[in-house]
C-alpha atoms as a PDB file:
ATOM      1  CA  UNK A   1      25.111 -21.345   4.195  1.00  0.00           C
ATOM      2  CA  UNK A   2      21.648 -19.693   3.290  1.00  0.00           C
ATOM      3  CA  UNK A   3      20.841 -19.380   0.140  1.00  0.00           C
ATOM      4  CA  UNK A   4      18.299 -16.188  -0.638  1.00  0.00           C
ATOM      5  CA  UNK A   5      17.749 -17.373  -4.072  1.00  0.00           C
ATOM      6  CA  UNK A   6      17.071 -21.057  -3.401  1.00  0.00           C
ATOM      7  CA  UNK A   7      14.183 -19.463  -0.688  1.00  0.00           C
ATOM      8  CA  UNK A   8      12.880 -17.128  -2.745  1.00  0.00           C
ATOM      9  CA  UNK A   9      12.031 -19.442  -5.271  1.00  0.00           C
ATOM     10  CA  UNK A  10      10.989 -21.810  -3.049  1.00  0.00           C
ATOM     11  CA  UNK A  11       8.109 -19.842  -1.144  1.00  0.00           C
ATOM     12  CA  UNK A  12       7.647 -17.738  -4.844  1.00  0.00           C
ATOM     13  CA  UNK A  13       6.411 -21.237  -6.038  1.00  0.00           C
ATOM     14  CA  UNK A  14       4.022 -21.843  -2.894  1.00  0.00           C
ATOM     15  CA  UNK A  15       2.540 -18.680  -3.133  1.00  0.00           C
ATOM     16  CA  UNK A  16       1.804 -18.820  -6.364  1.00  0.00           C
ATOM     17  CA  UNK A  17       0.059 -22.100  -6.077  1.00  0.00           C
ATOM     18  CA  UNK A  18      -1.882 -20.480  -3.212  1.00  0.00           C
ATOM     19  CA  UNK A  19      -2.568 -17.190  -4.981  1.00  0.00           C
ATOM     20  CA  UNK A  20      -4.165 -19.274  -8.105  1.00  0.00           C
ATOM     21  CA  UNK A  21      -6.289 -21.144  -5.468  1.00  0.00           C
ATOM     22  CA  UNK A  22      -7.504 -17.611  -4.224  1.00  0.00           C
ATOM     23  CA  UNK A  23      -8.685 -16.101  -7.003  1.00  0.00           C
ATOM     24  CA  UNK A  24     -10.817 -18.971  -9.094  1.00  0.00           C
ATOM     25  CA  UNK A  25     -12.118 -18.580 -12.920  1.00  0.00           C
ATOM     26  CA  UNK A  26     -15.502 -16.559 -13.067  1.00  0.00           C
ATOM     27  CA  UNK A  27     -18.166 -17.699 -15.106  1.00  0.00           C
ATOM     28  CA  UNK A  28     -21.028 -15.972 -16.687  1.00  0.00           C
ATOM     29  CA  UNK A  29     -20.689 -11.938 -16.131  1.00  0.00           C
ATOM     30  CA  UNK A  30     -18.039 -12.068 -13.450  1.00  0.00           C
ATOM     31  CA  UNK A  31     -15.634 -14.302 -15.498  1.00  0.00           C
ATOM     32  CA  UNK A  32     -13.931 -10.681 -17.617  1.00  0.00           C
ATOM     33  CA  UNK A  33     -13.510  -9.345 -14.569  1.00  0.00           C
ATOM     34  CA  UNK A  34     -12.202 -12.864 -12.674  1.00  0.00           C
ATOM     35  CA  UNK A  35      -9.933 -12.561 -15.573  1.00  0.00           C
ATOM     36  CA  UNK A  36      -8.886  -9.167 -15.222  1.00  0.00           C
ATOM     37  CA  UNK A  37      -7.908 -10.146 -11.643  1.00  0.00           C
ATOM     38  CA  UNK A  38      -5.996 -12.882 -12.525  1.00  0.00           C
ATOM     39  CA  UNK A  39      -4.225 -11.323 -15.205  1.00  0.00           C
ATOM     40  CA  UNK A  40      -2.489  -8.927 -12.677  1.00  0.00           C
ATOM     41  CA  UNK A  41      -2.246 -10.826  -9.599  1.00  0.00           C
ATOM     42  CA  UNK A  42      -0.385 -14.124 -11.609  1.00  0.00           C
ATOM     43  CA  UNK A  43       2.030 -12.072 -13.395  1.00  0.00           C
ATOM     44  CA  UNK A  44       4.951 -12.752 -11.505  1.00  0.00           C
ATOM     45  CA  UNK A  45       6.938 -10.520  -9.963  1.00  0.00           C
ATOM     46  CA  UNK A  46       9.652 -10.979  -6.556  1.00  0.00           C
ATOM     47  CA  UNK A  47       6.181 -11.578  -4.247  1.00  0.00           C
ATOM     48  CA  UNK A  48       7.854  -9.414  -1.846  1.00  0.00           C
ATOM     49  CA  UNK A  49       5.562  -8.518   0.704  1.00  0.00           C
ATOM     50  CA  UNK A  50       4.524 -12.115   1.100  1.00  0.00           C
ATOM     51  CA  UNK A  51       7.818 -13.918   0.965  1.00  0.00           C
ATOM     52  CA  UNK A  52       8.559 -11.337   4.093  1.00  0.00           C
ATOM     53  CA  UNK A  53       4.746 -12.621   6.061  1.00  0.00           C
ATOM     54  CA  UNK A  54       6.737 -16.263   5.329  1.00  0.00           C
ATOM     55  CA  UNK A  55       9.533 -15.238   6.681  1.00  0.00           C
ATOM     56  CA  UNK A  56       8.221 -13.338   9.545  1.00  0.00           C
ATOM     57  CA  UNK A  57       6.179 -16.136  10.615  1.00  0.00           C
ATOM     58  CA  UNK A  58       9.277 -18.748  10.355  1.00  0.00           C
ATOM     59  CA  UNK A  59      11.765 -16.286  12.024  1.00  0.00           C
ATOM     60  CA  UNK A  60       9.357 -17.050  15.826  1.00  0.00           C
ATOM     61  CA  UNK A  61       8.864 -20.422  15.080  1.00  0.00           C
ATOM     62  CA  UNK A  62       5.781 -21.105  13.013  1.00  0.00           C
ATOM     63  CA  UNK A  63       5.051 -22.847   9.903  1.00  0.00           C
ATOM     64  CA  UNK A  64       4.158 -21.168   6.599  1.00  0.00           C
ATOM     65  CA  UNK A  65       0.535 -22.569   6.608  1.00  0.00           C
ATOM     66  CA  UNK A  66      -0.554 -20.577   9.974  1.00  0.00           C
ATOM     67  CA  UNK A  67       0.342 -17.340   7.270  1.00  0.00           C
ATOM     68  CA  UNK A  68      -0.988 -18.148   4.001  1.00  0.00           C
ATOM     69  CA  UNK A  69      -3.908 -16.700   3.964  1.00  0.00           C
ATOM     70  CA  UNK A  70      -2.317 -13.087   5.202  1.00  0.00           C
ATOM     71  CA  UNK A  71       0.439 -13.741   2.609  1.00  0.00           C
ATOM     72  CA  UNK A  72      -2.344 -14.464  -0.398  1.00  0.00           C
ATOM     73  CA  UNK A  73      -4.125 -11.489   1.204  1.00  0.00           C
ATOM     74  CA  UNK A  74      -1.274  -8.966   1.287  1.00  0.00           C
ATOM     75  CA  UNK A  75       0.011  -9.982  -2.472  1.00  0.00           C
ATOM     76  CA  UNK A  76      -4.003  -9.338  -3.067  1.00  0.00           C
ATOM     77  CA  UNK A  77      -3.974  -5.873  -2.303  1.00  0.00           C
ATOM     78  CA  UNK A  78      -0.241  -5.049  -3.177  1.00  0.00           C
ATOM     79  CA  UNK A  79      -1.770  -5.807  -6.785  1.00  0.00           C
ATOM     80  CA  UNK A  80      -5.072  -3.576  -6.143  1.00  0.00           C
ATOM     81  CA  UNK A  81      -2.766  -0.699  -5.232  1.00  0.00           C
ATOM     82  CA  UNK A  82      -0.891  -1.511  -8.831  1.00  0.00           C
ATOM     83  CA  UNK A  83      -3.564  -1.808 -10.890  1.00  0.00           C
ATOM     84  CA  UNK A  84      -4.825   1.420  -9.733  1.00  0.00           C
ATOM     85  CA  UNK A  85      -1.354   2.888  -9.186  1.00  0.00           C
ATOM     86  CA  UNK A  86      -1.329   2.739 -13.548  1.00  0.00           C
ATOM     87  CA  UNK A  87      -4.751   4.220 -14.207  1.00  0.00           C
ATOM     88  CA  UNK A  88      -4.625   7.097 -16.129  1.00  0.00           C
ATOM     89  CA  UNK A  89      -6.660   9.660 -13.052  1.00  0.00           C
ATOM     90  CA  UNK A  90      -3.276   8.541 -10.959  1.00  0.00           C
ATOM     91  CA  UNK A  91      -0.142   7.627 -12.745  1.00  0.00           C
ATOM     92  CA  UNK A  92      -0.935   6.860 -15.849  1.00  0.00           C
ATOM     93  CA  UNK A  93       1.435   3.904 -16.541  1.00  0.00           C
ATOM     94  CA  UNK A  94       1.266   1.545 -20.074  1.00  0.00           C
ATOM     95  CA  UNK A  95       3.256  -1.135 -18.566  1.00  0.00           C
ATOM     96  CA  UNK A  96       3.905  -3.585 -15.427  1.00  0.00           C
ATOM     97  CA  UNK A  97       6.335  -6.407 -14.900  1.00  0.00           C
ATOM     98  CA  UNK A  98       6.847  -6.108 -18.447  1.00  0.00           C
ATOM     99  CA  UNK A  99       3.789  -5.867 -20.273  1.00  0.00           C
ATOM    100  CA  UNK A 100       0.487  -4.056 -20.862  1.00  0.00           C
ATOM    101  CA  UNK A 101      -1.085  -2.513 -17.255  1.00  0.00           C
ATOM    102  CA  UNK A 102      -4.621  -3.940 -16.695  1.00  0.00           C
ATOM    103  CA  UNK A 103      -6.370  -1.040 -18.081  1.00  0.00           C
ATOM    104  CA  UNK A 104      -4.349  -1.015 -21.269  1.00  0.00           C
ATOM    105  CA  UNK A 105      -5.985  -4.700 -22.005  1.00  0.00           C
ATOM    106  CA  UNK A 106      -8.934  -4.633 -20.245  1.00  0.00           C
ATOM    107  CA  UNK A 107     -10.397  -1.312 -20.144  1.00  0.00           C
ATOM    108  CA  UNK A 108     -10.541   1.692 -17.159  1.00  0.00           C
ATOM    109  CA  UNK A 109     -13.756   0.570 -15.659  1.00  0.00           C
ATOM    110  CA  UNK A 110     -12.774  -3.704 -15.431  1.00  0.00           C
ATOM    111  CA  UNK A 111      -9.638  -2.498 -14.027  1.00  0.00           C
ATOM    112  CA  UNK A 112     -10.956  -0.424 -11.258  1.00  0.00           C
ATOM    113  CA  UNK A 113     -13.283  -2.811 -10.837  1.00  0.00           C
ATOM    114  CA  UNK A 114     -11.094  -5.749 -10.451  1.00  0.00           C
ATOM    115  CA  UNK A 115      -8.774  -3.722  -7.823  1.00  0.00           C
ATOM    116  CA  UNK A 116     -11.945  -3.219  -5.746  1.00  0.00           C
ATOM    117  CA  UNK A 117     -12.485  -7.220  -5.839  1.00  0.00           C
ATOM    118  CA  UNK A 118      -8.753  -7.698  -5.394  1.00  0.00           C
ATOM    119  CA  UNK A 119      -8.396  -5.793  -2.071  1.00  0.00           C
ATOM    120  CA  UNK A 120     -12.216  -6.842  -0.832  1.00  0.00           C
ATOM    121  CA  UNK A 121     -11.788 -10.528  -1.330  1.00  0.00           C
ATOM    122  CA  UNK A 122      -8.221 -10.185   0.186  1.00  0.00           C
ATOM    123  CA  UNK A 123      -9.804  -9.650   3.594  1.00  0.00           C
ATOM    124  CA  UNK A 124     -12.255 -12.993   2.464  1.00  0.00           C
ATOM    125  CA  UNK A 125      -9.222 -15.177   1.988  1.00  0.00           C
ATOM    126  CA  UNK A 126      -7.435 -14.028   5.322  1.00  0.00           C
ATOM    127  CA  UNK A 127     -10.966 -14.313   7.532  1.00  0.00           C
ATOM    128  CA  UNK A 128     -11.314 -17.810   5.858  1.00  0.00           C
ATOM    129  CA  UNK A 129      -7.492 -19.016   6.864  1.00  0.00           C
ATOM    130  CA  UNK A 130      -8.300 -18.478  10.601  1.00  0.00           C
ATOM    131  CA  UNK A 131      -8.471 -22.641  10.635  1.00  0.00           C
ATOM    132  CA  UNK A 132      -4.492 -22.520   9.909  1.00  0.00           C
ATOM    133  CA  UNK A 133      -3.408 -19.520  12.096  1.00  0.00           C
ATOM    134  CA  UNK A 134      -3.295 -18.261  15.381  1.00  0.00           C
ATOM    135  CA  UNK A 135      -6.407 -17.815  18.125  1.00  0.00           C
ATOM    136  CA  UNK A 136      -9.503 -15.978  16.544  1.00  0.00           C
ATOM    137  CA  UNK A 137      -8.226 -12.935  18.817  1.00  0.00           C
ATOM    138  CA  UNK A 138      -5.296 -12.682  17.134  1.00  0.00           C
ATOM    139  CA  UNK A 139      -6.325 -13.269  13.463  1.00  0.00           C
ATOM    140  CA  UNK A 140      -8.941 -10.288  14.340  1.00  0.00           C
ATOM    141  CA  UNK A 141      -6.300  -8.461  15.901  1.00  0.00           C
ATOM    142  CA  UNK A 142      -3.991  -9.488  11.807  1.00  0.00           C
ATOM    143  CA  UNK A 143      -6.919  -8.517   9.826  1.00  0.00           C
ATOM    144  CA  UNK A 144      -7.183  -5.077  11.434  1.00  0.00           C
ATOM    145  CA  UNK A 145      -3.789  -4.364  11.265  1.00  0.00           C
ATOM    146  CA  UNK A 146      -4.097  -5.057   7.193  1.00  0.00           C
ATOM    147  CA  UNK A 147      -6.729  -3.326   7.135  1.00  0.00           C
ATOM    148  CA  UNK A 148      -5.356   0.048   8.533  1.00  0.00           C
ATOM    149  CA  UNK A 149      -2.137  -0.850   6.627  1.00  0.00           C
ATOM    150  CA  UNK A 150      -4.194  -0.700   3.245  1.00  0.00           C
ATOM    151  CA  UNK A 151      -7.101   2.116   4.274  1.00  0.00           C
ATOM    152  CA  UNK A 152      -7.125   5.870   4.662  1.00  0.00           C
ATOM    153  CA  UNK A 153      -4.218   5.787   7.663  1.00  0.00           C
ATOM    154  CA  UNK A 154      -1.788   3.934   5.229  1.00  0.00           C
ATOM    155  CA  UNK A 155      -1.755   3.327   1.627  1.00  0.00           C
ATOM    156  CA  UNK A 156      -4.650   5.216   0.719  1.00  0.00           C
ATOM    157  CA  UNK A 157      -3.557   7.917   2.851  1.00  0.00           C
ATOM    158  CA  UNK A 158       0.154   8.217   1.256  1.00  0.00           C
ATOM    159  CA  UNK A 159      -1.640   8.140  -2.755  1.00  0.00           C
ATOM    160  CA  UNK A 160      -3.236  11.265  -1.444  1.00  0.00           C
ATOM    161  CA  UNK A 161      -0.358  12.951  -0.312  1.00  0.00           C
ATOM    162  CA  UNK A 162       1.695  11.825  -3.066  1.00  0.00           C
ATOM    163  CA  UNK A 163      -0.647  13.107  -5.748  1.00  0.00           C
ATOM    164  CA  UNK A 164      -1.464  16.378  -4.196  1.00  0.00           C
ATOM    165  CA  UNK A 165       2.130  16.828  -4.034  1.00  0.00           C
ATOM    166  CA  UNK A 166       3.061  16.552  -7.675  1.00  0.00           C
ATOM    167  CA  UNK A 167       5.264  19.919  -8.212  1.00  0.00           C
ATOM    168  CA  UNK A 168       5.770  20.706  -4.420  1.00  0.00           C
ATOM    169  CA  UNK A 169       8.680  20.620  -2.848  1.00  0.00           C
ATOM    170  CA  UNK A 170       9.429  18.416   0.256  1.00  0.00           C
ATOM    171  CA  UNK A 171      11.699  17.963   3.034  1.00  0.00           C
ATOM    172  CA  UNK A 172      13.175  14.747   4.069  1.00  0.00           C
ATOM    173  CA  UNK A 173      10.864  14.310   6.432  1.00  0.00           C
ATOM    174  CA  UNK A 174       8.051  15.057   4.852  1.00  0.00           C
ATOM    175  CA  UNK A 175       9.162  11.937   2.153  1.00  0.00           C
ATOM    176  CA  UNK A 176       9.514   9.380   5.030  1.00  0.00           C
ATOM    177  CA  UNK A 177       5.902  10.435   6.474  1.00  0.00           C
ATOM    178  CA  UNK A 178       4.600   9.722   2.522  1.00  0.00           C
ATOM    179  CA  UNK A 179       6.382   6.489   1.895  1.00  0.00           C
ATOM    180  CA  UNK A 180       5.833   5.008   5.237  1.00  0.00           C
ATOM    181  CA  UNK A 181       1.976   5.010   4.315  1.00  0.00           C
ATOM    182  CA  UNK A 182       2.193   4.493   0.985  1.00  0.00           C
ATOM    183  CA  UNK A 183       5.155   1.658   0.708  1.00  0.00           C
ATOM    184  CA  UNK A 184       5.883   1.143   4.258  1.00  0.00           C
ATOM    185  CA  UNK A 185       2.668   0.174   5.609  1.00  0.00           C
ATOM    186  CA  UNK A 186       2.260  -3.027   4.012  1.00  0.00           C
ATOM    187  CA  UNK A 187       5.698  -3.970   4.690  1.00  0.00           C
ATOM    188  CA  UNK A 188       5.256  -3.318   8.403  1.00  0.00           C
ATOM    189  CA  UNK A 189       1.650  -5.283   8.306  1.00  0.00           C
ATOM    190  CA  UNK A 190       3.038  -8.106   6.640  1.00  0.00           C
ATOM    191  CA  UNK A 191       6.222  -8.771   8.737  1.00  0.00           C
ATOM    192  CA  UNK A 192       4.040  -7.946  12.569  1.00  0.00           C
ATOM    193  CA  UNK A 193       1.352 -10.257  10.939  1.00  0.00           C
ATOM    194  CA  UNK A 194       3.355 -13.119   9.726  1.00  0.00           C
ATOM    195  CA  UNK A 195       5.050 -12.955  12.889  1.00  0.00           C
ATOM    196  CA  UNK A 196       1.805 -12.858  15.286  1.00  0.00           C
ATOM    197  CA  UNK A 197       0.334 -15.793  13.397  1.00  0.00           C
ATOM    198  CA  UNK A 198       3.581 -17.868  13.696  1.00  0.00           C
ATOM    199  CA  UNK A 199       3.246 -16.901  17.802  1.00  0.00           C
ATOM    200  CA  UNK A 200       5.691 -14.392  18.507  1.00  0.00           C
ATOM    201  CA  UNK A 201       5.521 -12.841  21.614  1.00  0.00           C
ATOM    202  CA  UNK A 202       5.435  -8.798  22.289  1.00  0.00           C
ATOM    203  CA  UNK A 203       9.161  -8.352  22.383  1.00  0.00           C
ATOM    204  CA  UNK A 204       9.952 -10.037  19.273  1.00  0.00           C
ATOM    205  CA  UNK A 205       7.018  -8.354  17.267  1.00  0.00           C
ATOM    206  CA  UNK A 206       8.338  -4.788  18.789  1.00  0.00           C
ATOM    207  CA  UNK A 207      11.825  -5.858  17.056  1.00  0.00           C
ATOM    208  CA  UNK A 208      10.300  -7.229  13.934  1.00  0.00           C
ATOM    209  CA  UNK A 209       8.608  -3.641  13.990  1.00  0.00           C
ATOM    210  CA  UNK A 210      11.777  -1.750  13.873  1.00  0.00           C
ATOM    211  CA  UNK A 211      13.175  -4.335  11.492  1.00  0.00           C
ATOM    212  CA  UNK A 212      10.040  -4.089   8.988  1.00  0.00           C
ATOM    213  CA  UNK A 213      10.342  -0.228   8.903  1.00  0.00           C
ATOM    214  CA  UNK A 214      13.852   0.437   7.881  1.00  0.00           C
ATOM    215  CA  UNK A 215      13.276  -1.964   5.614  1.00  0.00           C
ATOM    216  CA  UNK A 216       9.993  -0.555   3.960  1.00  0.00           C
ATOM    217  CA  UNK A 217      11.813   2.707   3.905  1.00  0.00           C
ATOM    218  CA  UNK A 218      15.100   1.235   1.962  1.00  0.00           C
ATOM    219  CA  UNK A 219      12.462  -0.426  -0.413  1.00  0.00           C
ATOM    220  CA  UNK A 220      11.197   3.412  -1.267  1.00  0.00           C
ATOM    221  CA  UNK A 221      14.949   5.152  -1.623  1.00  0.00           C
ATOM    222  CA  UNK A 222      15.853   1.999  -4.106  1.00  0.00           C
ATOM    223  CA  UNK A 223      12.930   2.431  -6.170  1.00  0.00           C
ATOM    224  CA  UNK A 224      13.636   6.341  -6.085  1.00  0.00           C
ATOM    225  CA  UNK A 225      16.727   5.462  -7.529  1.00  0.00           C
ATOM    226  CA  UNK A 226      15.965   2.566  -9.923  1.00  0.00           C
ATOM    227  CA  UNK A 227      13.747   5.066 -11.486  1.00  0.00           C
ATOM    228  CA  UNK A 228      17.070   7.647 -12.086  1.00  0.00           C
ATOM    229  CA  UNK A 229      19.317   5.013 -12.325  1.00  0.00           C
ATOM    230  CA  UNK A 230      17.227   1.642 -13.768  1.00  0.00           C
ATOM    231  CA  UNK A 231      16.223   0.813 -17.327  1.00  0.00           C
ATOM    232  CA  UNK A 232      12.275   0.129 -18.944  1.00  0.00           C
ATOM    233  CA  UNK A 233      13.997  -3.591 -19.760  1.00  0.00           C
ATOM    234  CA  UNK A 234      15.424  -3.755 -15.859  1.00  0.00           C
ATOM    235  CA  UNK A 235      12.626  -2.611 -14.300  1.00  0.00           C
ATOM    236  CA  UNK A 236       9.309  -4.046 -16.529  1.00  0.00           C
ATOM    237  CA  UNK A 237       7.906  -0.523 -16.395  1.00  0.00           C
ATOM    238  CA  UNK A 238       8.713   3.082 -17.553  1.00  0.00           C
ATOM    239  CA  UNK A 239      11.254   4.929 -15.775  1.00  0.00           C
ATOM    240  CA  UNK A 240      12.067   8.646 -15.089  1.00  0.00           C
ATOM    241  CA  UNK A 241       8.087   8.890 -14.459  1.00  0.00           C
ATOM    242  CA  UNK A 242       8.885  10.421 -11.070  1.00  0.00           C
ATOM    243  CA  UNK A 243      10.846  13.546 -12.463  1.00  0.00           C
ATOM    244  CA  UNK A 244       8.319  13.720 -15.419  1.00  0.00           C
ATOM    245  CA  UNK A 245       5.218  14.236 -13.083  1.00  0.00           C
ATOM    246  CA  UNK A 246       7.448  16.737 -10.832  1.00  0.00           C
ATOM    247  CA  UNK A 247       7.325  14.369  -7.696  1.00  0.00           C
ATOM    248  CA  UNK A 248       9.967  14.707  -4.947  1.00  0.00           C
ATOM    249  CA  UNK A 249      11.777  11.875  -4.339  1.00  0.00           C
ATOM    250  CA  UNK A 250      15.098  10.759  -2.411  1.00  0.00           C
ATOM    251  CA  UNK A 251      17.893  11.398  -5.058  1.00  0.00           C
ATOM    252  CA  UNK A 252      15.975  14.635  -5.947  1.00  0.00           C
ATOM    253  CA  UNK A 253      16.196  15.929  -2.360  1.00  0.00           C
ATOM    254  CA  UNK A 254      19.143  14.068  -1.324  1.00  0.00           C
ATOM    255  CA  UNK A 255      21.441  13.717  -4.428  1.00  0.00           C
ATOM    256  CA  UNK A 256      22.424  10.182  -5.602  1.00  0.00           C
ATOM    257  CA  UNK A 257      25.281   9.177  -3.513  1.00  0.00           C
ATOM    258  CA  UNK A 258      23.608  10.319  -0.286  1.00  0.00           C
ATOM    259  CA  UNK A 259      20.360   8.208  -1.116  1.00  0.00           C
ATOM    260  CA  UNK A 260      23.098   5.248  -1.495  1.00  0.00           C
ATOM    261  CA  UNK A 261      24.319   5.929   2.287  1.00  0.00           C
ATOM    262  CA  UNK A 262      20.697   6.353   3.333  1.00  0.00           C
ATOM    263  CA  UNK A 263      19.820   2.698   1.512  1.00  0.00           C
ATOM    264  CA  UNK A 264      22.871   0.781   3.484  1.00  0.00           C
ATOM    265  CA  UNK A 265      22.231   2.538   6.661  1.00  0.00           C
ATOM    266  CA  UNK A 266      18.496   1.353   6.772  1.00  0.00           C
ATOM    267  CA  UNK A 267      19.927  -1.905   5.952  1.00  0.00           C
ATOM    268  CA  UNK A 268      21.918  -1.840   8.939  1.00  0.00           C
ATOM    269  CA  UNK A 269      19.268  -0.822  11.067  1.00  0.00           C
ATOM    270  CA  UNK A 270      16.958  -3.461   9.918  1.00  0.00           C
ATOM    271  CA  UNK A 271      19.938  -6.075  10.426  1.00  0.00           C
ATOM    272  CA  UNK A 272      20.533  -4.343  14.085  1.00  0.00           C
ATOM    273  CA  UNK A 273      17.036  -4.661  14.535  1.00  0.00           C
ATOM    274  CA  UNK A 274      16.810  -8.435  14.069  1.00  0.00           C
ATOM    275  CA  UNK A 275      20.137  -9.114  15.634  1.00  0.00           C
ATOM    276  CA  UNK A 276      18.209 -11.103  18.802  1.00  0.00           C
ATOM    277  CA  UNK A 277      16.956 -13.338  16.619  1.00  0.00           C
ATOM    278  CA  UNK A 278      18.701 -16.699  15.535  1.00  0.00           C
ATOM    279  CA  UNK A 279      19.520 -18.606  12.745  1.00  0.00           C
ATOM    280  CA  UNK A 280      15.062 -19.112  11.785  1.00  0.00           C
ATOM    281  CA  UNK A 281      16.028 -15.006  10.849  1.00  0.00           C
ATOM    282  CA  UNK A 282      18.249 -15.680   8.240  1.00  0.00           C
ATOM    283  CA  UNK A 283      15.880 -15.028   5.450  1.00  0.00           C
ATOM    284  CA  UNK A 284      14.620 -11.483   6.783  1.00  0.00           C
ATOM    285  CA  UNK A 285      18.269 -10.469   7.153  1.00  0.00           C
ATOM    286  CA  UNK A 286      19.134 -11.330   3.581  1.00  0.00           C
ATOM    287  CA  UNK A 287      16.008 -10.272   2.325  1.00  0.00           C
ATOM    288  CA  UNK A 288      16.952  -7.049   3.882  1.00  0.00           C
ATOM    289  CA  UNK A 289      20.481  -6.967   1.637  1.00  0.00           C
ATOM    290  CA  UNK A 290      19.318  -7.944  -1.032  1.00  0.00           C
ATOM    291  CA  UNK A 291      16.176  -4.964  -1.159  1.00  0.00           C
ATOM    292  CA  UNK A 292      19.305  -2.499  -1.101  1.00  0.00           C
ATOM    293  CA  UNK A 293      21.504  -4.487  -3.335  1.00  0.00           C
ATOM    294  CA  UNK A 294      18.878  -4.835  -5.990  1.00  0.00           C
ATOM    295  CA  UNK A 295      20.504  -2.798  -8.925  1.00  0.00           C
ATOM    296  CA  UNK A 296      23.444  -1.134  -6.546  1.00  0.00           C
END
C-alpha cells in the first residue's frame, strides 16, 4: 500500500540536499544577500511544487535525477514569489512557515534583492541540469514553459490582478482566471515539466495537464479556506489577511460548504484525469487527496 507520508519525506529530504547544493554561501559583499536567500529557500515547508516535478517525472517512467534541476528551480522561484508575496508594497506579511518573513530580518531592499537572485539563478540551475534530463530540445522547450509559468502571462500576471483587485468584487470566474496565473501556473509547469523530462509522450502530458490544473485550482480554494478556517500556529503565517485587505476569495463568493464541494470535486477531476495511468501514478493521486484533505 502507498504510503504519502513515507514519499513525501523521502523526496522532501532529496530536495533539500539538492536545494542546499543550489544556492552556495556568498563571500565578501554577496554573502548577506547569499544568506538572505538561504534563509528563505531552507526553511522547510511541504516542497510542494517540487515533490509534484518528482512525481510527474516518475509517473512516465523516469528517474528523479533527469528532474532535479526543474524541481530545485521551481522551489527557487516558489520562494521568490514568497519573499516578495510578504513585502510591505504587496502583502505586507511579518511571518512565514513560522517565523520572521525575509524582510522582517533582513531588510526591504536584501529581500527584494534576494527574490531577484532566487528566480534568476533558478533558470541557471535548470540550464545547467540539461546533462541529467531529456534532449536539449526539450529542456529548452522545460525552461520556457517555467519561464512563462513565472513571467507576466502567469504569476506575475495574477499579483497584478490580485492587487488591483483589493475591494472589488469578483465572479467565480473571474477567481479561477486569477489563481490559475498566480497559484496554478507553477503547478501546471512543474507537473508538464517533470513529466517531459522523465519522457512522456503527448498524450500523457495532455492528461497530466488536466490533472495538474484541478489540482492547482483545489490548492487555491484550500488556502481560501485555511485562511477562514486555519489558525497563525496551523498555518506558520497570519490568517484572515484575505478579508482584512478586502480580497475576494472562494468562501467569500461561494460560502464555506460550497468551497468544500468545489475542493473534492477538483480532486476528482484530477484523480479522473490520471486514471490511464498505473501504479508509477500513485503519488500524484494521493498528493492530489491529500492537497484537499489538508485541514478538512
Amino acid at each position: 500500500m502507498f504510503d504519502l507520508h513515507s514519499y513525501l519525506k523521502e523526496r522532501a529530504q532529496i530536495i533539500e540536499r539538492a536545494l542546499a547544493q543550489s544556492v552556495e554561501e556568498g563571500a565578501g559583499a554577496a554573502a548577506r544577500l547569499h544568506e538572505a536567500m538561504r534563509y528563505s529557500l531552507l526553511a522547510g515547508g511541504k516542497r510542494l511544487r517540487p515533490v509534484l516535478v518528482l512525481a510527474s517525472c516518475e509517473a512516465v517512467g523516469g528517474k528523479v535525477d533527469a528532474a532535479m534541476g526543474l524541481a530545485c528551480a521551481v522551489e527557487m522561484i516558489h520562494t521568490y514569489s514568497l519573499i516578495h508575496d510578504d513585502l510591505p508594497c504587496m502583502d505586507d506579511d511579518d511571518m512565514r512557515r513560522g517565523r520572521p518573513t525575509n524582510h522582517k530580518v533582513y531588510g526591504e531592499a536584501i529581500a527584494t534583492l534576494a527574490g531577484d537572485a532566487l528566480l534568476t539563478d533558478a533558470f541557471k540551475v535548470l540550464a545547467r541540469s540539461a546533462h541529467n534530463s531529456a534532449p536539449p530540445a526539450l529542456v529548452l522547450e522545460t525552461i520556457a514553459e517555467l519561464a512563462w509559468a513565472a513571467g507576466s502571462a502567469g504569476m506575475v500576471a495574477g499579483q497584478v490582478i490580485d492587487l488591483l483587485g483589493e475591494g472589488k468584487s469578483k465572479t467565480v470566474e473571474e477567481l479561477e482566471e486569477l489563481h490559475g496565473k498566480k497559484t496554478g501556473a507553477l503547478f501546471l509547469a512543474s507537473v508538464r515539466g517533470g513529466a517531459r523530462l522523465g519522457g512522456a509522450n503527448e498524450a500523457q502530458i495532455e492528461s497530466l495537464d488536466a490533472y495538474a490544473r484541478s489540482l492547482g485550482l483545489a490548492f487555491q480554494v484550500v488556502d481560501d479556506l485555511l485562511d477562514v478556517q486555519g489558525t497563525p500556529e496551523q498555518m506558520g503565517k497570519r490568517t484572515q489577511k484575505d478579508v482584512e485587505r478586502g480580497k475576494a476569495t472562494y468562501p467569500a463568493i461561494l460560502g464555506i460548504e460550497r468551497s468544500l464541494d468545489l475542493a473534492r470535486e477538483l480532486e476528482t477531476r484530477a484523480h479522473r484525469a490520471i486514471a490511464g495511468f498505473g501504479d508509477s501514478a500513485d503519488a500524484l493521486r494521493h498528493i492530489a487527496t491529500f492537497v484537499v484533505e489538508r485541514k478538512l
